[in-house]
N, C-alpha and C. Protein backbone atom coordinates (compact mmCIF):
# COMPACT_ATOMS: atom_id res chain seq x y z
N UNK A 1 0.83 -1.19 0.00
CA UNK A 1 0.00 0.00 0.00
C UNK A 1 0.87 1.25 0.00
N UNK A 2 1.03 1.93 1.20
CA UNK A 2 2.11 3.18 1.38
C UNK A 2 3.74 2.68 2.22
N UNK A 3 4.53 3.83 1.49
CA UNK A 3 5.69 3.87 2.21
C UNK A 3 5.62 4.54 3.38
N UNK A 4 6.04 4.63 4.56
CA UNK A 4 5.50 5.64 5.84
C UNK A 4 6.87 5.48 6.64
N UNK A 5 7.12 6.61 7.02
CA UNK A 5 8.27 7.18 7.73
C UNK A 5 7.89 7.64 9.07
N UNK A 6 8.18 6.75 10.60
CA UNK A 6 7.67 6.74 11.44
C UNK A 6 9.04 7.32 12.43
N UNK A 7 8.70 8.61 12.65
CA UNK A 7 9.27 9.36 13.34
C UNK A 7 9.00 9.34 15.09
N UNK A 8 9.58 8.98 15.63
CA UNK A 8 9.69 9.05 17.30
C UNK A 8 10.60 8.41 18.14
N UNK A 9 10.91 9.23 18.99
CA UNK A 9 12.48 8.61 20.09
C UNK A 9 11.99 7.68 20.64
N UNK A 10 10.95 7.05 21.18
CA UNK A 10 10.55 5.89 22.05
C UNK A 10 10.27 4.82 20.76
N UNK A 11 11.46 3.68 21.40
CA UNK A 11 11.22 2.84 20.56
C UNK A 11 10.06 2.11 20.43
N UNK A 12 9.49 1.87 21.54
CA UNK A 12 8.42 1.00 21.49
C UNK A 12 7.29 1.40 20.83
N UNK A 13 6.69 2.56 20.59
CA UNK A 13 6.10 3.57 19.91
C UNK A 13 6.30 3.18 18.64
N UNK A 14 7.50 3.51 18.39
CA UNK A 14 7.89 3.14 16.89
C UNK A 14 7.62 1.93 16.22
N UNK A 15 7.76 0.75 17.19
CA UNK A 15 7.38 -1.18 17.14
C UNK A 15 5.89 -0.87 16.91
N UNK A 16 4.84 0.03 17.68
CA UNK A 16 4.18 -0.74 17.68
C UNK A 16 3.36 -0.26 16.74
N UNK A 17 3.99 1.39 16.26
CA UNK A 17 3.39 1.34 15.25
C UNK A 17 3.62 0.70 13.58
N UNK A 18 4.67 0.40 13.56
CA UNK A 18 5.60 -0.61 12.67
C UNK A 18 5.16 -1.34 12.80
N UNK A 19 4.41 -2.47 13.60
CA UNK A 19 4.51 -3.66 13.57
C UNK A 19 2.69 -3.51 13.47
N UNK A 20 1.52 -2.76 13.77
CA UNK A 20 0.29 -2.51 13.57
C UNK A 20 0.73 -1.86 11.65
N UNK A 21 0.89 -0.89 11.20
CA UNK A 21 0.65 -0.49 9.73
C UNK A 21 1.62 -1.95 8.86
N UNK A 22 2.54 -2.55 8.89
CA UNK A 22 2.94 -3.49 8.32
C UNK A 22 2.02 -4.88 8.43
N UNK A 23 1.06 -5.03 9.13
CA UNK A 23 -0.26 -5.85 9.16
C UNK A 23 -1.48 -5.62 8.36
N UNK A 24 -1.14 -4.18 7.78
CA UNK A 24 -2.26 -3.47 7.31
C UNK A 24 -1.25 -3.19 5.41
N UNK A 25 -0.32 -3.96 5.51
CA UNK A 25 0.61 -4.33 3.91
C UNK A 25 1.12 -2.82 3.65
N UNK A 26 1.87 -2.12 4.91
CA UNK A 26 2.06 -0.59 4.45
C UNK A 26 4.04 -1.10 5.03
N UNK A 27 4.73 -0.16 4.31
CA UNK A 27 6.72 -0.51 4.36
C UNK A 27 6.67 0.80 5.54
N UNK A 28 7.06 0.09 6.66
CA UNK A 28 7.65 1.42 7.20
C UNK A 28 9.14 1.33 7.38
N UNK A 29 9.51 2.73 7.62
CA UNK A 29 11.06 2.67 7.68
C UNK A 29 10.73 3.81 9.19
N UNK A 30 12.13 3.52 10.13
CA UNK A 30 11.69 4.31 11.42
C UNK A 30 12.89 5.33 11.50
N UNK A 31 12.67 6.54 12.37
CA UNK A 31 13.40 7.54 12.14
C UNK A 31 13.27 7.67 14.22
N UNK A 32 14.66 8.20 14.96
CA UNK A 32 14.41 8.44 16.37
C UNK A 32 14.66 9.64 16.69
N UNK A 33 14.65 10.53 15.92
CA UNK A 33 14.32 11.97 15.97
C UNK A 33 14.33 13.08 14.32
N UNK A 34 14.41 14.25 14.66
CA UNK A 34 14.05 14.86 13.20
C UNK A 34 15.24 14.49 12.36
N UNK A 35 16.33 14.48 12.89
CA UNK A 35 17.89 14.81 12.20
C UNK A 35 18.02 13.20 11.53
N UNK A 36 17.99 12.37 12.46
CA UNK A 36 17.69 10.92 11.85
C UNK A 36 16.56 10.98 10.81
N UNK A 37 15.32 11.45 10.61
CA UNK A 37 14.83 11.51 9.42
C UNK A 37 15.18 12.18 8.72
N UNK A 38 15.48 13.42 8.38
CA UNK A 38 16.16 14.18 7.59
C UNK A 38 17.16 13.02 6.75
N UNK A 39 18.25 12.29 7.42
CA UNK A 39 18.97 11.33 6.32
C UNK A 39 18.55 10.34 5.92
N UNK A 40 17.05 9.72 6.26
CA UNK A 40 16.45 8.91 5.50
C UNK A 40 15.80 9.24 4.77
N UNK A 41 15.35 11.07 4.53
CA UNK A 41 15.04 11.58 3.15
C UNK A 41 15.87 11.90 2.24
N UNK A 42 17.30 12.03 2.83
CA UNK A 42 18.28 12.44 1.87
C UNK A 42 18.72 11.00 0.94
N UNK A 43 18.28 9.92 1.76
CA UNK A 43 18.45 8.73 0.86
C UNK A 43 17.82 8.09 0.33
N UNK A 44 16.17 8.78 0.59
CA UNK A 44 14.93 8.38 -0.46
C UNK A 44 14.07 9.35 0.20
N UNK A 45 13.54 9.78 -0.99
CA UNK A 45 12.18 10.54 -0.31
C UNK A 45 10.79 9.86 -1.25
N UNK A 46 10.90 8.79 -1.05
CA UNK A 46 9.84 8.05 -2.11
C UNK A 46 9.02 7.63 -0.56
N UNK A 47 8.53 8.15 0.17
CA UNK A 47 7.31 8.22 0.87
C UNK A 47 6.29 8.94 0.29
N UNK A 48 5.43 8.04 0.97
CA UNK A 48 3.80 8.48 0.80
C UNK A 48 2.85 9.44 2.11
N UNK A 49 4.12 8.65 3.29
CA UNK A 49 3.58 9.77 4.62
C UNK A 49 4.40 9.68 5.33
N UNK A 50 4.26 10.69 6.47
CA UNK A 50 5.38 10.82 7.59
C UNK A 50 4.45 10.80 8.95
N UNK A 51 4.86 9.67 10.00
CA UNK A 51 4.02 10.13 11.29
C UNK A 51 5.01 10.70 12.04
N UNK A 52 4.46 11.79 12.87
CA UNK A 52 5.84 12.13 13.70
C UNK A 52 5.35 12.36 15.24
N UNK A 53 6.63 12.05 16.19
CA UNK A 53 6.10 12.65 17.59
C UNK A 53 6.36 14.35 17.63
N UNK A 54 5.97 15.32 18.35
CA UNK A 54 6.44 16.61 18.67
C UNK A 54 7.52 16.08 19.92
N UNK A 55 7.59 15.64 20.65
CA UNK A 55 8.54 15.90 22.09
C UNK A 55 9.88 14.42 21.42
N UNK A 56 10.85 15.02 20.76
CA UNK A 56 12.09 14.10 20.53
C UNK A 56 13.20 15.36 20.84
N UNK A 57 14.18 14.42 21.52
CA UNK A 57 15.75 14.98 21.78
C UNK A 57 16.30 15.52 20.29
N UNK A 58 17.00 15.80 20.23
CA UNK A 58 18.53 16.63 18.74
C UNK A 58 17.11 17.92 18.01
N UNK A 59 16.37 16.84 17.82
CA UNK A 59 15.43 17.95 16.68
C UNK A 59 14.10 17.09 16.86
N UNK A 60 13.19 18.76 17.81
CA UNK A 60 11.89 17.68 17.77
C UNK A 60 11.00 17.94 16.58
N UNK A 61 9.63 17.13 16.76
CA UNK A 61 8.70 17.48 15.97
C UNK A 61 8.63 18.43 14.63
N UNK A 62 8.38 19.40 15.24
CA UNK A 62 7.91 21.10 14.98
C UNK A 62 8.84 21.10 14.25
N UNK A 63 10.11 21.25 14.61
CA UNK A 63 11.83 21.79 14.16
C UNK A 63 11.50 21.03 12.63
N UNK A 64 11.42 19.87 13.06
CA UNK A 64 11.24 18.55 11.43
C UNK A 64 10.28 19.26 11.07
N UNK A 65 9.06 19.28 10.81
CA UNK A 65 8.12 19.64 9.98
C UNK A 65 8.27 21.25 9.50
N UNK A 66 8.99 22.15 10.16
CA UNK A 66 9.49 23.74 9.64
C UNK A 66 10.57 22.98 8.65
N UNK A 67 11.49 22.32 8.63
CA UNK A 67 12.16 22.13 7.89
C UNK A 67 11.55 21.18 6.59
N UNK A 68 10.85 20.44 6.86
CA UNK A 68 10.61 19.85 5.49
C UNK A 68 9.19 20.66 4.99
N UNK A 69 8.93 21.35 5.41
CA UNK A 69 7.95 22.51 5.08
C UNK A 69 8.71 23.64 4.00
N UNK A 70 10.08 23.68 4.43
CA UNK A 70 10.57 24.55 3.52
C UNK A 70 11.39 23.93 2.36
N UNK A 71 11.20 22.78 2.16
CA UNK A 71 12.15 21.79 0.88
C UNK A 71 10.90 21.41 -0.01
N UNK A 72 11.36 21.95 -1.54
CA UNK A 72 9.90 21.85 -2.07
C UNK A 72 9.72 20.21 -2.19
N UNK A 73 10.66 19.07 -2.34
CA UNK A 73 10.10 17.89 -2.25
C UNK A 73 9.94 17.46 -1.16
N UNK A 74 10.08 17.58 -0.07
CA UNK A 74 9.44 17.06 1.28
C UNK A 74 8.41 17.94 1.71
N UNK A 75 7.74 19.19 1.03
CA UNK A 75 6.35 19.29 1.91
C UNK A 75 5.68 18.91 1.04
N UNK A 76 5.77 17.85 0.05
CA UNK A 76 4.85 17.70 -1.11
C UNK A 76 4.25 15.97 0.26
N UNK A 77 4.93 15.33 0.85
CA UNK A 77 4.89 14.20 1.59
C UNK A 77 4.20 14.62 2.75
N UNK A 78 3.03 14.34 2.78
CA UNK A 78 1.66 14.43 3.80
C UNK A 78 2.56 14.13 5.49
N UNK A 79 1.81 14.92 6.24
CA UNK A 79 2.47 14.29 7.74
C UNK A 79 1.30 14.24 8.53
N UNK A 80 1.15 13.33 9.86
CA UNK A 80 0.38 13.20 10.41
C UNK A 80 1.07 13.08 12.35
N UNK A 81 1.03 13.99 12.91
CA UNK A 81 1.33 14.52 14.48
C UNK A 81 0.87 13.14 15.32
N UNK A 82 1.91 12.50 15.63
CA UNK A 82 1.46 11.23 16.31
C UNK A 82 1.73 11.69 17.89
N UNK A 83 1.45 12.20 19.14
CA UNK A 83 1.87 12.87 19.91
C UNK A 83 1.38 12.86 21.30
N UNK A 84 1.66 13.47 22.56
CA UNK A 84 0.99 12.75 23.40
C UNK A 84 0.33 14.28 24.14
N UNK A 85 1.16 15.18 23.24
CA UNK A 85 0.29 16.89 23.44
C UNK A 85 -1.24 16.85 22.58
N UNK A 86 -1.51 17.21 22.96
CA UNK A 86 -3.18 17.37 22.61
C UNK A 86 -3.23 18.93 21.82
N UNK A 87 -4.05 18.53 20.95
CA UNK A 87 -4.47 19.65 19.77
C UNK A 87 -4.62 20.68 20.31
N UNK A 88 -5.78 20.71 21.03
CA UNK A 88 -6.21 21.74 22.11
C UNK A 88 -5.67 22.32 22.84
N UNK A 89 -5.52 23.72 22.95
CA UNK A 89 -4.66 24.17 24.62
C UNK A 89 -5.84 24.13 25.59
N UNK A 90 -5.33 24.72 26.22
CA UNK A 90 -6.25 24.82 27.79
C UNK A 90 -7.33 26.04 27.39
N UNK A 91 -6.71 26.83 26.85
CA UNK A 91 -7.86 28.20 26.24
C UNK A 91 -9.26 27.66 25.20
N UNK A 92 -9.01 26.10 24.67
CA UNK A 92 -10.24 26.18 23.82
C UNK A 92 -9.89 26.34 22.08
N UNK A 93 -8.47 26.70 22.37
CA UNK A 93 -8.24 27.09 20.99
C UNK A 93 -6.49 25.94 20.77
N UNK A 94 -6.60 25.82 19.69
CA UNK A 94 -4.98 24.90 19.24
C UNK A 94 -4.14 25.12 19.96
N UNK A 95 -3.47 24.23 20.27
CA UNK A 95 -2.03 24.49 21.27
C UNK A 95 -1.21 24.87 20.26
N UNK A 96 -0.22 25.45 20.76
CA UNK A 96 1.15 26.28 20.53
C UNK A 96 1.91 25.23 19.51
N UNK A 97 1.73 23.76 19.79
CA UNK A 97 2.14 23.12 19.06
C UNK A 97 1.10 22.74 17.77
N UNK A 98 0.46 23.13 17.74
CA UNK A 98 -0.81 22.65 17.32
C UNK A 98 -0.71 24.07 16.08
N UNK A 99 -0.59 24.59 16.62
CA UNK A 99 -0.93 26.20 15.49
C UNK A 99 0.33 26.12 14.64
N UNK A 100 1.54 25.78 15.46
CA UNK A 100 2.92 25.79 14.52
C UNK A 100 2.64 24.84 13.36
N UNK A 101 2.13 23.53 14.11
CA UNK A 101 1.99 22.18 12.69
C UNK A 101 1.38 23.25 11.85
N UNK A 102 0.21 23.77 12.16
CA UNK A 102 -0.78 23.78 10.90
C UNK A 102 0.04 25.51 10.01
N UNK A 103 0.73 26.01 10.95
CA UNK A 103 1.55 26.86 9.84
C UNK A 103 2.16 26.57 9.04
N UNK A 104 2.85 25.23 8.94
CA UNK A 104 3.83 24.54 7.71
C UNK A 104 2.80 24.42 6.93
N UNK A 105 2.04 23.56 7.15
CA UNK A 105 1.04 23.55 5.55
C UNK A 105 1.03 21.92 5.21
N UNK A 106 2.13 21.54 6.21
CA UNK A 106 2.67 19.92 5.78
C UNK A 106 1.88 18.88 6.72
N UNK A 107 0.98 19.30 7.57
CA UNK A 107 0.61 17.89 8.91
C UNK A 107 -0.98 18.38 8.65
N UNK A 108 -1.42 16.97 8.07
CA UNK A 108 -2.58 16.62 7.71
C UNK A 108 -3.85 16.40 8.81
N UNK A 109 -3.45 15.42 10.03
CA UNK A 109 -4.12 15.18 11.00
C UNK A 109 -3.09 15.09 12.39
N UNK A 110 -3.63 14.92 13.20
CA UNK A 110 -3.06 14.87 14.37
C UNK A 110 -3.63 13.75 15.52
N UNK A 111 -2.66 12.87 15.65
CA UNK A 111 -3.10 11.44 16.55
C UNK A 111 -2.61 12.03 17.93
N UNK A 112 -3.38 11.74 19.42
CA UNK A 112 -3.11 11.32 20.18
C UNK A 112 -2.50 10.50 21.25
N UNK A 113 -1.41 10.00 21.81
CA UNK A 113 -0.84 9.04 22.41
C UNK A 113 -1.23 8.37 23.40
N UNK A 114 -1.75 7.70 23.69
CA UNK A 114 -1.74 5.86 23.20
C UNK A 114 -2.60 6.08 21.88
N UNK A 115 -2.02 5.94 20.81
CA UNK A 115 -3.33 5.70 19.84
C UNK A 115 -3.33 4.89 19.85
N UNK A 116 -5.08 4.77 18.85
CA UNK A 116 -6.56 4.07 18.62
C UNK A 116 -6.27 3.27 17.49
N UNK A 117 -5.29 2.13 17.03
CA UNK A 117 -5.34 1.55 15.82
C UNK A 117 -6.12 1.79 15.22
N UNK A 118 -7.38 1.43 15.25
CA UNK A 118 -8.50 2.18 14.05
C UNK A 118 -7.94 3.07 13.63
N UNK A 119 -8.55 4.38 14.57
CA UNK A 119 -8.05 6.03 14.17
C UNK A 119 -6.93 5.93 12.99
N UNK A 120 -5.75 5.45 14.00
CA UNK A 120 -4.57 5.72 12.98
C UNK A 120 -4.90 4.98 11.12
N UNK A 121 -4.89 4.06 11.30
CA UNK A 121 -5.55 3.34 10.31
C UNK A 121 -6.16 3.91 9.10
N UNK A 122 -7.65 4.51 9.73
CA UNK A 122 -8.69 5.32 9.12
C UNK A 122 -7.62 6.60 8.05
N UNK A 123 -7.00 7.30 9.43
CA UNK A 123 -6.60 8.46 9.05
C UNK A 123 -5.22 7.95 7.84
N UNK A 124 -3.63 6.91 7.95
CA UNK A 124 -3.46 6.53 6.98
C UNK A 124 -3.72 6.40 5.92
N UNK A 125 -4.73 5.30 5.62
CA UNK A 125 -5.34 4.66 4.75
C UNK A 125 -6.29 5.81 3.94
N UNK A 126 -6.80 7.05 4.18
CA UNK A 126 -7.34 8.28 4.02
C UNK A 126 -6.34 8.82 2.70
N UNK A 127 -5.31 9.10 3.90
CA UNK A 127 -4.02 10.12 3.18
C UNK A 127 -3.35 9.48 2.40
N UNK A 128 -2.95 8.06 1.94
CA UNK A 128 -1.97 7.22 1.66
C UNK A 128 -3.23 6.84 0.06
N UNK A 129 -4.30 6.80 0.01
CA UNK A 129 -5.33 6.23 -1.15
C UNK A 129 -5.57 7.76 -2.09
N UNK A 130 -5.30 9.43 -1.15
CA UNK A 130 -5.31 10.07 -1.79
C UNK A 130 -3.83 10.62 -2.54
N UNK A 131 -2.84 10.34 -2.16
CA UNK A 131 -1.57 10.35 -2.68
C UNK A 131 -1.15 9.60 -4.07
């Protein structure tokens, strides 16, 4: 189905979402912070999506998605905020992290942590059939 580039410092995170979308016939390749993905785009950027955490050590989230926001072939590659910050701030309105994603132009949806296999799934399988 899709290639997917699964961005986050906790490995297990990374297993389990690797090991749930590769059940579902999707290639993931895993990245443990932004700078580590950054050279697995410099050595293919033949993805179809990127999930990412916001809270990673060297280069988090945000930092990655401003940067491949500004490379015209990596903001063309859909992203989806896999994260354990919530959309919402406390005011009712997008969090701080939440307003930055949606300024790149590049992060499609935004998952919650522990995600909902479904959810994730749904939302994949969404972005990955319109690509």
């Amino acid at each position: 189905m899709g290639k997917i580039l699964i961005i986050d410092d906790s490995q297990s995170t990374r297993m389990k979402l690797r090991t749930f979308l590769e059940t579902c016939n999707h290639v993931c390749v895993e990245a443990g912070n932004g700078f580590e993905a950054l050279e697995r785009l410099k050595e293919n950027q033949d993805y179809d999506l990127i999930i990412c955490d916001v809270n990673m050590p060297e280069m988090n989230g945000i930092e990655f998605i401003d940067k491949q926001s500004q490379d015209e072939n990596l903001k063309l590659i859909p992203t989806v905020m896999c994260t354990t910050e919530s959309y919402m701030g406390s005011s009712g309105s997008p969090s701080k992290f939440a307003q930055k994603a949606k300024e790149t132009g590049v992060v499609k949806a935004w998952v919650v942590k522990p995600f909902q296999p479904d959810k994730v799934k749904t939302i994949v399988e969404r972005i990955v059939e319109k690509k």
